[in-house]
N, C-alpha and C. Protein backbone atom coordinates (compact mmCIF):
# COMPACT_ATOMS: atom_id res chain seq x y z
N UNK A 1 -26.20 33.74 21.23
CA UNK A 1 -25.05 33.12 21.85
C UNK A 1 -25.48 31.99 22.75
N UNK A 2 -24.61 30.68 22.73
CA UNK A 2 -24.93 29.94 23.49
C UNK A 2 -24.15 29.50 24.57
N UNK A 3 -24.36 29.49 26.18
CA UNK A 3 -23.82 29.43 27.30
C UNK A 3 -23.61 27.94 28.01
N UNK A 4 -24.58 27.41 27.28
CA UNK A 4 -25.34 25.77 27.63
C UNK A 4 -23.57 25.03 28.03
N UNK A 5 -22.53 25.46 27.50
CA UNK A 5 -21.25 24.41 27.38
C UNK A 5 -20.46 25.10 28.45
N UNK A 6 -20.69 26.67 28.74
CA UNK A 6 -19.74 26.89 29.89
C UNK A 6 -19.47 26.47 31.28
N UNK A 7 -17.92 26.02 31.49
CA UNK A 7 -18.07 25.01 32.92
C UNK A 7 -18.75 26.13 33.99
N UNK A 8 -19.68 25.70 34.93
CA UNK A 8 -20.02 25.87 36.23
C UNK A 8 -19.56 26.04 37.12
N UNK A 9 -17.99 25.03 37.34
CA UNK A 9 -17.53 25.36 38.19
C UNK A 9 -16.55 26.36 38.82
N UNK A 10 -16.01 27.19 37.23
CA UNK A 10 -15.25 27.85 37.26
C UNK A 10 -15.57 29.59 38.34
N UNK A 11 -14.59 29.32 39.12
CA UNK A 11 -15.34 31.25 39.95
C UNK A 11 -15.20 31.95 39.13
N UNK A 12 -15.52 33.20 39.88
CA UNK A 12 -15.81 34.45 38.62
C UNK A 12 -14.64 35.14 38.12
N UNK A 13 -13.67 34.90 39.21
CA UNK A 13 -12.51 35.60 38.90
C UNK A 13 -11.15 34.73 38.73
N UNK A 14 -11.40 33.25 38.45
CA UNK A 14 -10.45 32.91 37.48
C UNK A 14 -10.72 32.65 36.31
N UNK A 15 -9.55 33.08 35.50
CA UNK A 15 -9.64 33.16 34.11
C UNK A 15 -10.34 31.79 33.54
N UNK A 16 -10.80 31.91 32.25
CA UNK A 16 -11.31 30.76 31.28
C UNK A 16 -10.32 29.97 30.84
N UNK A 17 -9.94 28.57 30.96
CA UNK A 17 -8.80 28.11 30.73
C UNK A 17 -9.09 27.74 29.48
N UNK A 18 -7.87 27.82 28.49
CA UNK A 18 -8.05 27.08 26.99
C UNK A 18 -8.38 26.03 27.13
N UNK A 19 -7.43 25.15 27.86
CA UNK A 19 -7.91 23.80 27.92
C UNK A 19 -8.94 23.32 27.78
N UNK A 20 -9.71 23.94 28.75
CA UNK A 20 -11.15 23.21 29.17
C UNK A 20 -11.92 23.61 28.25
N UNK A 21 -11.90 24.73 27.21
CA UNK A 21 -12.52 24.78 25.84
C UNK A 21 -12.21 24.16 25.10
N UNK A 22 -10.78 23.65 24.90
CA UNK A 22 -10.44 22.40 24.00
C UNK A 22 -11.53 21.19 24.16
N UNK A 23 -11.49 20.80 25.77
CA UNK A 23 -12.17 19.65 26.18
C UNK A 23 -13.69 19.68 25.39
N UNK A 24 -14.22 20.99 25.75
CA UNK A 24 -15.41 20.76 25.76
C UNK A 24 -15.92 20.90 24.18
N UNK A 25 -14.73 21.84 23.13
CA UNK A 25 -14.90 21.37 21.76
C UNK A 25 -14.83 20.15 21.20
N UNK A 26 -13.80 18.98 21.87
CA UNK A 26 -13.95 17.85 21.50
C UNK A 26 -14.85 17.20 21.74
N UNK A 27 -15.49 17.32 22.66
CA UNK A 27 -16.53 16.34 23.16
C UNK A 27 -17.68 16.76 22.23
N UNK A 28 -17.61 18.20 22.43
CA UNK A 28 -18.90 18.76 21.47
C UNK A 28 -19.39 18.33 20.25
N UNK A 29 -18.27 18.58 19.01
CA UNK A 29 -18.07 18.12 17.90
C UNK A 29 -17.30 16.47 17.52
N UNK A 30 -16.52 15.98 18.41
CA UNK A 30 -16.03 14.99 18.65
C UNK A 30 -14.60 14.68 16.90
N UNK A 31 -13.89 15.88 17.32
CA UNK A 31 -13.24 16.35 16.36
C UNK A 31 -12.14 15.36 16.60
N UNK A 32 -11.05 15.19 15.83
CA UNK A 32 -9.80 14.55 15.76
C UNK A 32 -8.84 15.41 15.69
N UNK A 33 -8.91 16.42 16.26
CA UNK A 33 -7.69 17.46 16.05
C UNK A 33 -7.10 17.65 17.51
N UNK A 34 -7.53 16.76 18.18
CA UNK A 34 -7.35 17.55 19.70
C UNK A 34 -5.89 17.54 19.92
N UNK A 35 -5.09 16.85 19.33
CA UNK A 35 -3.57 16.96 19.60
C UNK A 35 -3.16 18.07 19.18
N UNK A 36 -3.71 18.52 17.76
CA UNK A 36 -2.85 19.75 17.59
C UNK A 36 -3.84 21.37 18.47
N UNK A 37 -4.75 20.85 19.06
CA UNK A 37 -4.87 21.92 19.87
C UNK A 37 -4.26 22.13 20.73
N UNK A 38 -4.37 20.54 21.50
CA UNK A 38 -3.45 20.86 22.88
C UNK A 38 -2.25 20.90 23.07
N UNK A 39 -1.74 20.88 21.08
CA UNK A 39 0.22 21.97 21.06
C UNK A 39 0.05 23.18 20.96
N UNK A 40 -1.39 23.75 20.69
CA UNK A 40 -1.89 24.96 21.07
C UNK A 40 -1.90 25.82 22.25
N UNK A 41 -2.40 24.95 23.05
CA UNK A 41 -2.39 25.00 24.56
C UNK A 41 -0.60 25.10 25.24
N UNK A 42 -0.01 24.43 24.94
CA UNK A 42 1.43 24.09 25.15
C UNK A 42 2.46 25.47 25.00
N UNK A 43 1.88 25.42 23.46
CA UNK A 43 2.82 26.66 22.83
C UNK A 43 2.39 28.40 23.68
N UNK A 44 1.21 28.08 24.07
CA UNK A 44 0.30 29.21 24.56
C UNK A 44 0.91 29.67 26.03
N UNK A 45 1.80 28.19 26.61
CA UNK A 45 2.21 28.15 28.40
C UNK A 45 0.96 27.34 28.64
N UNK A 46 0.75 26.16 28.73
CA UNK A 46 -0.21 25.04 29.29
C UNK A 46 0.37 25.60 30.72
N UNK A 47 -1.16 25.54 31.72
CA UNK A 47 -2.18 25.78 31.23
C UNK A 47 -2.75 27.51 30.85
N UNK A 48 -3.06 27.56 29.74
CA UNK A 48 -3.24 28.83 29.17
C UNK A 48 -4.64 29.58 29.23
N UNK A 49 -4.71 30.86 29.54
CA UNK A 49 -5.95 31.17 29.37
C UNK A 49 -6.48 31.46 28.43
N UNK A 50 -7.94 30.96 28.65
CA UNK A 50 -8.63 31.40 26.49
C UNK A 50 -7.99 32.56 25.70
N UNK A 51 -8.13 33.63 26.92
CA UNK A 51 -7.71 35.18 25.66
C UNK A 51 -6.34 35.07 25.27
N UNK A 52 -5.57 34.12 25.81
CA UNK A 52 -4.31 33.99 25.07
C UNK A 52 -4.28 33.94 23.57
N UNK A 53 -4.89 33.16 23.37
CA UNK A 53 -5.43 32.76 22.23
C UNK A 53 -6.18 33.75 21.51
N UNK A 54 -5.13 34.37 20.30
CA UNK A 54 -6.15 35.20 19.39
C UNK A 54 -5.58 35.04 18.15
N UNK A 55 -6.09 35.65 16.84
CA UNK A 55 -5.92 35.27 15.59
C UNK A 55 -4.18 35.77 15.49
N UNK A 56 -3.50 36.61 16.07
CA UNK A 56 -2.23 36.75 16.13
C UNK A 56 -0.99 34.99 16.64
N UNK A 57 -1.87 35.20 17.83
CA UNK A 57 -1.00 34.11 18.77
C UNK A 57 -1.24 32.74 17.64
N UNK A 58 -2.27 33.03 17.29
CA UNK A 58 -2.51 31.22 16.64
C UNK A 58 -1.86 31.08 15.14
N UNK A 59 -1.60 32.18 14.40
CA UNK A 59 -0.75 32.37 13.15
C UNK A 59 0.52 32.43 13.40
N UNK A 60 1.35 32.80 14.80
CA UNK A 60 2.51 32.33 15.24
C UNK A 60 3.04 30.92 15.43
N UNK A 61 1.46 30.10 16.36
CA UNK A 61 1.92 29.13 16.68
C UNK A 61 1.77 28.32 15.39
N UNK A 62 1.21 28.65 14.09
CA UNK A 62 1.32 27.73 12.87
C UNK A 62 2.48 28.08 12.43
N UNK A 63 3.59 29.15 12.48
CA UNK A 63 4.33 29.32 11.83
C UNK A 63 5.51 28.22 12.23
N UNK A 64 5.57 27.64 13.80
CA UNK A 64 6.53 26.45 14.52
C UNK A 64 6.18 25.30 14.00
N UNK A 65 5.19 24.97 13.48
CA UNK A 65 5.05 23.64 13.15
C UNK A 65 5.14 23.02 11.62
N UNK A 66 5.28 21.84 11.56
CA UNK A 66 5.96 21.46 10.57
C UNK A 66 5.40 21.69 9.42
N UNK A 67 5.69 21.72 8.13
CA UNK A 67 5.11 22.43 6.76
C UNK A 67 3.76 21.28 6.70
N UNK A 68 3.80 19.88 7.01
CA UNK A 68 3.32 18.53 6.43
C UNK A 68 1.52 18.83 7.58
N UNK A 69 1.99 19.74 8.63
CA UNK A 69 0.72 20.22 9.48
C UNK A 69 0.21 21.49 9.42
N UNK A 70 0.12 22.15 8.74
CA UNK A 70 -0.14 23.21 8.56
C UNK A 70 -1.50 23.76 7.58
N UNK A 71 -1.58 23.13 6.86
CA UNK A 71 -2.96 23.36 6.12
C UNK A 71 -3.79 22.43 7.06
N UNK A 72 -3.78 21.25 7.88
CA UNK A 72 -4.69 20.79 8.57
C UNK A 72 -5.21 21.73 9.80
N UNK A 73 -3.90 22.15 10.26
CA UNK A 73 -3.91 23.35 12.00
C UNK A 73 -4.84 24.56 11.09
N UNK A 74 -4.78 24.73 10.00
CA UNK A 74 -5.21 25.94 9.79
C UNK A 74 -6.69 26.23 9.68
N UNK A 75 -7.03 24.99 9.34
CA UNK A 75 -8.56 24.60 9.06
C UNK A 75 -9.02 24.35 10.49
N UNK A 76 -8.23 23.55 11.03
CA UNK A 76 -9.11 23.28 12.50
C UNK A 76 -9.04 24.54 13.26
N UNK A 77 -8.20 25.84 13.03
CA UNK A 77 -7.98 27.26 14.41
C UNK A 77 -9.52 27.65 13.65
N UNK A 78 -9.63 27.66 11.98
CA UNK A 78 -10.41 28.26 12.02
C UNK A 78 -12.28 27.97 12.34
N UNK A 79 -11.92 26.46 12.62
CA UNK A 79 -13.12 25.92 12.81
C UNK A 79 -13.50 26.42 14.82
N UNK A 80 -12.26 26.42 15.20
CA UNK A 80 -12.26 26.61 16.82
C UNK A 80 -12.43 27.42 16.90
N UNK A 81 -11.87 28.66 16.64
CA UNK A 81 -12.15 29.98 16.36
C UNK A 81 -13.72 30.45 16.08
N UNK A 82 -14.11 29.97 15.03
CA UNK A 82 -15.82 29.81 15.33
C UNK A 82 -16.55 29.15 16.04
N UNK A 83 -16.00 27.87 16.37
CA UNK A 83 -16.63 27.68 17.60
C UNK A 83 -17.12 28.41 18.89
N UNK A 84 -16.07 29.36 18.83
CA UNK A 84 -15.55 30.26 19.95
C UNK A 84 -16.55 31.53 20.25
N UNK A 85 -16.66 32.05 19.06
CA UNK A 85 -17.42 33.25 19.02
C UNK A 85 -18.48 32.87 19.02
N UNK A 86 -18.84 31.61 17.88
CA UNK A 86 -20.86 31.41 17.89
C UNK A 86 -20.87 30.67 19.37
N UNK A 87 -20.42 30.14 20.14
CA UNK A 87 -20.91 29.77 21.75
C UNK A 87 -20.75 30.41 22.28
N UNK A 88 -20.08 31.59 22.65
CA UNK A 88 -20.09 32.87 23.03
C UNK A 88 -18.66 32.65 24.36
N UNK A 89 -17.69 31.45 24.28
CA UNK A 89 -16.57 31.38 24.60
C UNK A 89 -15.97 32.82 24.71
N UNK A 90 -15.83 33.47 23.95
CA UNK A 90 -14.83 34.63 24.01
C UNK A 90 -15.67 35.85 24.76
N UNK A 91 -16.99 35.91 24.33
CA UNK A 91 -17.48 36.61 25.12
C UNK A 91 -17.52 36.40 27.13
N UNK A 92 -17.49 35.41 27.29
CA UNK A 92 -17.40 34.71 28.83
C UNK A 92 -16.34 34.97 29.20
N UNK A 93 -14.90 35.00 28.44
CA UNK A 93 -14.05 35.10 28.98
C UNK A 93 -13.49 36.27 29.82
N UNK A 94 -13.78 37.00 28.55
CA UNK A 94 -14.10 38.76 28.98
C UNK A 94 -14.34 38.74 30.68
N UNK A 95 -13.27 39.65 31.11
CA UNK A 95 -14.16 40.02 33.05
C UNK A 95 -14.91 40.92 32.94
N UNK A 96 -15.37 41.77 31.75
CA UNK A 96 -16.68 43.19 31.68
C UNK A 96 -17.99 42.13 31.64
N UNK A 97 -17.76 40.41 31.12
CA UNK A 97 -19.16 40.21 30.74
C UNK A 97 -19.37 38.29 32.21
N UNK A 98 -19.37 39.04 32.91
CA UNK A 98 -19.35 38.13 33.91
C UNK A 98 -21.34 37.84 34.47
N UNK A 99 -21.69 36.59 34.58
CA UNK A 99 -22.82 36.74 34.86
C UNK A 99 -23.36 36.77 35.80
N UNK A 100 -24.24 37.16 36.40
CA UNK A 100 -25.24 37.58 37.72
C UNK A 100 -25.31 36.38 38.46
């Protein structure tokens, strides 16, 4: 798992914001999807916390959007979605896995 992208500044006991994983996936990969994440973020209650976000919530929020976006949103949750787990995003978010 890699930690190298998690913000610093965040304390221990506020939540992981989606957002700022959006941010830091775009910058990372330097993807073109960031709009339909951050209707992700929106649909989620901007500003939303990461665990909002799970394979439930994100097959809802494809079900609101228009037929003509939907095979694109679907490819990019699932690219974020791995993003998520191989950087260990979801694991951080967790309050059992807080670090020393």
């Amino acid at each position: 798992m890699q930690f190298q992208n998690l913000p610093q500044q965040r304390h221990a006991r506020q939540p992981l914001l989606l957002r700022q994983v959006i941010d830091t996936y775009l910058e990372t990969y330097a993807h073109t999807g960031g709009p339909l994440l951050y209707q992700l973020d929106i649909y989620l209650g901007s500003p939303a916390p990461l665990l909002a976000y799970t394979k439930l919530t994100g097959e809802a929020w494809l079900r609101t959007l228009p037929h003509e976006q939907t095979q694109t949103a679907t490819a990019l949750l699932s690219d974020f979605r791995a993003y998520l787990r191989d950087e260990g995003w979801l694991d951080a978010a967790r309050p059992v896995n807080q670090f020393d």
